[in-house]
Protein backbone atom coordinates (compact mmCIF):
# COMPACT_ATOMS: atom_id res chain seq x y z
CA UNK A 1 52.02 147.06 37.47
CA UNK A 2 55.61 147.04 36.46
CA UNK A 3 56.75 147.57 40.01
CA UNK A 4 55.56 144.72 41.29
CA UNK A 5 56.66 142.48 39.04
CA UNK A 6 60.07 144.01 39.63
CA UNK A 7 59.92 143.48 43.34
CA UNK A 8 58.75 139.66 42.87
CA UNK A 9 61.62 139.14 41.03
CA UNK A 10 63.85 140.73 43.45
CA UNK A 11 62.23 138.72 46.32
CA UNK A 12 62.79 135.68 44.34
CA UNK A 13 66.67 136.48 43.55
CA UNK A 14 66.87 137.16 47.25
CA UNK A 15 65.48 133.90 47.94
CA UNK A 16 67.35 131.86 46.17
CA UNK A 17 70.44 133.68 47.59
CA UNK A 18 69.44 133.09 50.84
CA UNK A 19 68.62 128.98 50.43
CA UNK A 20 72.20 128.57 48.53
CA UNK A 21 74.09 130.86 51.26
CA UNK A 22 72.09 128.50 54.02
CA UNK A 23 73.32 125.27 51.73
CA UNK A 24 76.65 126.15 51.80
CA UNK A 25 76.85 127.41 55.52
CA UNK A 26 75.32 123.77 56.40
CA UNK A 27 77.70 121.86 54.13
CA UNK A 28 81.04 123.88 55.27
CA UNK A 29 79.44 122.99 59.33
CA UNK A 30 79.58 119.25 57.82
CA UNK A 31 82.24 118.57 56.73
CA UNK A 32 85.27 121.54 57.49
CA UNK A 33 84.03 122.54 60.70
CA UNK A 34 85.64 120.67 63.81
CA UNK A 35 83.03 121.62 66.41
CA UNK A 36 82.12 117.64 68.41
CA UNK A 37 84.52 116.55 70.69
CA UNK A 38 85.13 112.48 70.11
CA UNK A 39 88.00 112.03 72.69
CA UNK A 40 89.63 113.55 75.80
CA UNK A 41 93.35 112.68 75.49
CA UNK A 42 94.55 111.86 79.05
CA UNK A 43 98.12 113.52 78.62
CA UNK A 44 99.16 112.47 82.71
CA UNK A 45 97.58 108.55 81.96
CA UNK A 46 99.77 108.18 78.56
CA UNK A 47 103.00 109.36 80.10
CA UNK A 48 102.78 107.05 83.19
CA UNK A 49 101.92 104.32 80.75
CA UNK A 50 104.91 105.15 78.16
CA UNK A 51 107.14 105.17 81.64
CA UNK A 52 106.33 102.14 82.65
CA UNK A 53 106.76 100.72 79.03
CA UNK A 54 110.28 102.19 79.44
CA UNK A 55 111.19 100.47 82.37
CA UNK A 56 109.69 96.99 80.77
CA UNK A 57 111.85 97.25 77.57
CA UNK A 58 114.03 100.36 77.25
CA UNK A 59 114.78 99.89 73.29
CA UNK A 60 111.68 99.44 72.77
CA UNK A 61 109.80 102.29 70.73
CA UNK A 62 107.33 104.33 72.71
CA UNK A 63 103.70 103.85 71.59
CA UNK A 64 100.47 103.62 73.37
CA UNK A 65 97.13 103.18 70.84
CA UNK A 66 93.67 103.94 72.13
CA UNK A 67 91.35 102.39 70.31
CA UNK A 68 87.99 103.23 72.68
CA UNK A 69 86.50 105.83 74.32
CA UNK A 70 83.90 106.51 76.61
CA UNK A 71 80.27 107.98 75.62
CA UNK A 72 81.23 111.26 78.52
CA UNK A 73 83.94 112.12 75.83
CA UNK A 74 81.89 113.22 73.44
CA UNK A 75 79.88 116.02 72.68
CA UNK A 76 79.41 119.46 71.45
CA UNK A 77 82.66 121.57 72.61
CA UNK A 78 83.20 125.03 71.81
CA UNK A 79 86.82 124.21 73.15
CA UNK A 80 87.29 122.68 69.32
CA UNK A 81 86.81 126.16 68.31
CA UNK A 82 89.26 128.09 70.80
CA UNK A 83 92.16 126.00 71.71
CA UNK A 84 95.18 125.78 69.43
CA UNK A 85 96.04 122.91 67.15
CA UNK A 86 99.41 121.97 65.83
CA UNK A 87 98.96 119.33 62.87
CA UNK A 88 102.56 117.78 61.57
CA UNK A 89 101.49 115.66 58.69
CA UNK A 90 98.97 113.53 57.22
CA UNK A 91 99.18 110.82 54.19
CA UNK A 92 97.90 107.22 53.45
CA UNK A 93 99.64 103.72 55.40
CA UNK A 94 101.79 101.90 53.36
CA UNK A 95 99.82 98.61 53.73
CA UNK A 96 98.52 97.72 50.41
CA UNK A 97 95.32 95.40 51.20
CA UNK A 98 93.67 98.50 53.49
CA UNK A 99 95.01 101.97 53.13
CA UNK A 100 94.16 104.35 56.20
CA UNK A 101 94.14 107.98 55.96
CA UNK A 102 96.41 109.38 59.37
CA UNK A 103 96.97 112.70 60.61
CA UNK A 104 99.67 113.73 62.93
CA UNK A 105 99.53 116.07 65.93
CA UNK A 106 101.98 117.64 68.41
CA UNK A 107 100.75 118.32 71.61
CA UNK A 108 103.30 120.50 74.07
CA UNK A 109 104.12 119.07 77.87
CA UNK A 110 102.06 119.57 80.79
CA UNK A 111 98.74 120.90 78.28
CA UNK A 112 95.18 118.98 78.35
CA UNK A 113 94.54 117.64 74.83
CA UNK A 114 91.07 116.92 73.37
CA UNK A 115 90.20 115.48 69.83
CA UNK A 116 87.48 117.20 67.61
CA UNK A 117 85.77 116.10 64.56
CA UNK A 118 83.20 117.19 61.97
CA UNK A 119 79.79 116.64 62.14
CA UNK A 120 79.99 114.22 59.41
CA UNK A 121 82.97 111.96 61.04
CA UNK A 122 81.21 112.25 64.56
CA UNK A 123 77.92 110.74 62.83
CA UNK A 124 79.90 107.78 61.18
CA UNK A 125 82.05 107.17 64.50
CA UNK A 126 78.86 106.68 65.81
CA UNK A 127 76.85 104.67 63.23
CA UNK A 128 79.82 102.69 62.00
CA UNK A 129 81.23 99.72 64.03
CA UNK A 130 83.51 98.17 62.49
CA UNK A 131 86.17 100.77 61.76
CA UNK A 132 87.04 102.03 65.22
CA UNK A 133 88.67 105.35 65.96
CA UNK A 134 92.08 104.84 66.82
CA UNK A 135 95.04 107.11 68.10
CA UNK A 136 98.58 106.43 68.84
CA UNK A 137 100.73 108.46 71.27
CA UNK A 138 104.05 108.63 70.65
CA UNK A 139 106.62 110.81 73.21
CA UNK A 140 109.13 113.01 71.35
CA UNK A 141 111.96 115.64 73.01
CA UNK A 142 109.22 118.32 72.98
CA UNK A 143 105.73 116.74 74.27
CA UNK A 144 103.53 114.04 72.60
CA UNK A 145 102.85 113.44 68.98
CA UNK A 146 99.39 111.57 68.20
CA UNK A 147 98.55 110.27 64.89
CA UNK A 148 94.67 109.40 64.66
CA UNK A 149 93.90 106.93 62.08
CA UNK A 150 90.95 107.37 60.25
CA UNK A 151 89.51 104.02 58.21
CA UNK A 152 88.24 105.33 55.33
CA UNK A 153 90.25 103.19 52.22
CA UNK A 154 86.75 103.56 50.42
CA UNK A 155 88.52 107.51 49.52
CA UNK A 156 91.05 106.45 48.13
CA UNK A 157 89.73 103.67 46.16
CA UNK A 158 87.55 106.36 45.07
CA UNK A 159 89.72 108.89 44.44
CA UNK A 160 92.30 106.75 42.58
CA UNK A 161 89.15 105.47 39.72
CA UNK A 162 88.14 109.01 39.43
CA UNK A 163 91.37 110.60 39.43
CA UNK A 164 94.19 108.62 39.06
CA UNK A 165 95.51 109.94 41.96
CA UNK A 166 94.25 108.61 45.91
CA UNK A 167 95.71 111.93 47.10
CA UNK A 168 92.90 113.69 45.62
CA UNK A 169 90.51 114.05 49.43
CA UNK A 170 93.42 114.49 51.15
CA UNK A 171 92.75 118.13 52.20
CA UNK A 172 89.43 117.51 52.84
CA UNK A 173 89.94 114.20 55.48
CA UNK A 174 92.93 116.34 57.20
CA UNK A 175 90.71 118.98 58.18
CA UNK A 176 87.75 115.52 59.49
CA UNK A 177 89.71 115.24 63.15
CA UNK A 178 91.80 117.90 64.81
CA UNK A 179 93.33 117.97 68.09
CA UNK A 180 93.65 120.97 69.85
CA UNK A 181 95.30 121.68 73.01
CA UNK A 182 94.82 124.45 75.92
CA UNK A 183 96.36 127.55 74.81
């Protein structure tokens, strides 16, 4: 009789191990795991576009923004799990009235370039219209830098009345959008 009431409690330890190892696995797929491609950057469009915005205004500084993409960009990729990433910096604009979280890549000459997201972001990209993803290509000496944008002031609003500080989801929204280039 004592044996099985042993076991049942072992089964029921197991259990619960089980459901808060599957919790966790599903919650680390949410919101760390870059798996959905959102955007294909189009390295050989942006630099014809950046040359031509040379020859219009040569002081000028080089930027192209891409605010929309199509619906063939997006998708489940295992390419967001393979390909190298080289991330430069992140922080908060400087413009008081709505504070967006950006992330800076570097993305080498001649390489195809994609942009991957969580779960999470990919599902409010989708259901939310009126922040739009945005990216800005910049050329440098060395390839392309990108900086995506990511409209979410709402964290740091947050952050700032809980902590004091609007720095406080800052590793969590870097690791939201990733791109990753061809090795």
């Amino acid at each position: 009789m004592k044996e099985i009431f042993i076991s049942d409690k072992i089964k029921r330890r197991g259990l619960k191990i089980i459901t808060l190892s599957a919790i966790s696995l599903g919650l680390f797929t949410c919101l760390l795991a870059d798996v959905f491609r959102t955007r294909i950057i189009n390295v050989d469009k942006l630099l014809k576009q950046l040359e031509e915005k040379q020859v219009d205004n040569p002081r000028l500084i080089q930027k192209i923004a891409v605010q929309r993409g199509f619906e063939y960009e997006k998708g489940l990729d295992f390419k967001c799990l393979s390909w190298t990433t080289y991330p430069v910096s992140s922080g908060w604009t400087n413009e008081i009235s709505d504070r967006d979280f950006f992330i800076d890549f570097y993305i080498p000459p001649n390489k195809k370039a994609i942009i991957c997201t969580t779960p999470v972001l990919a599902a409010a990209l989708t259901a939310e219209t009126q922040k739009p993803f945005l990216y800005e290509v910049y050329p440098t000496d060395y390839g392309l830098r990108v900086r995506i944008t990511i409209g979410l002031s709402e964290v740091a609003d947050a952050c700032k009345s809980l902590t004091g500080n609007v720095n406080c989801a800052n590793s969590i929204l870097s690791r939201q959008v990733i791109v990753r280039y061809e090795p």
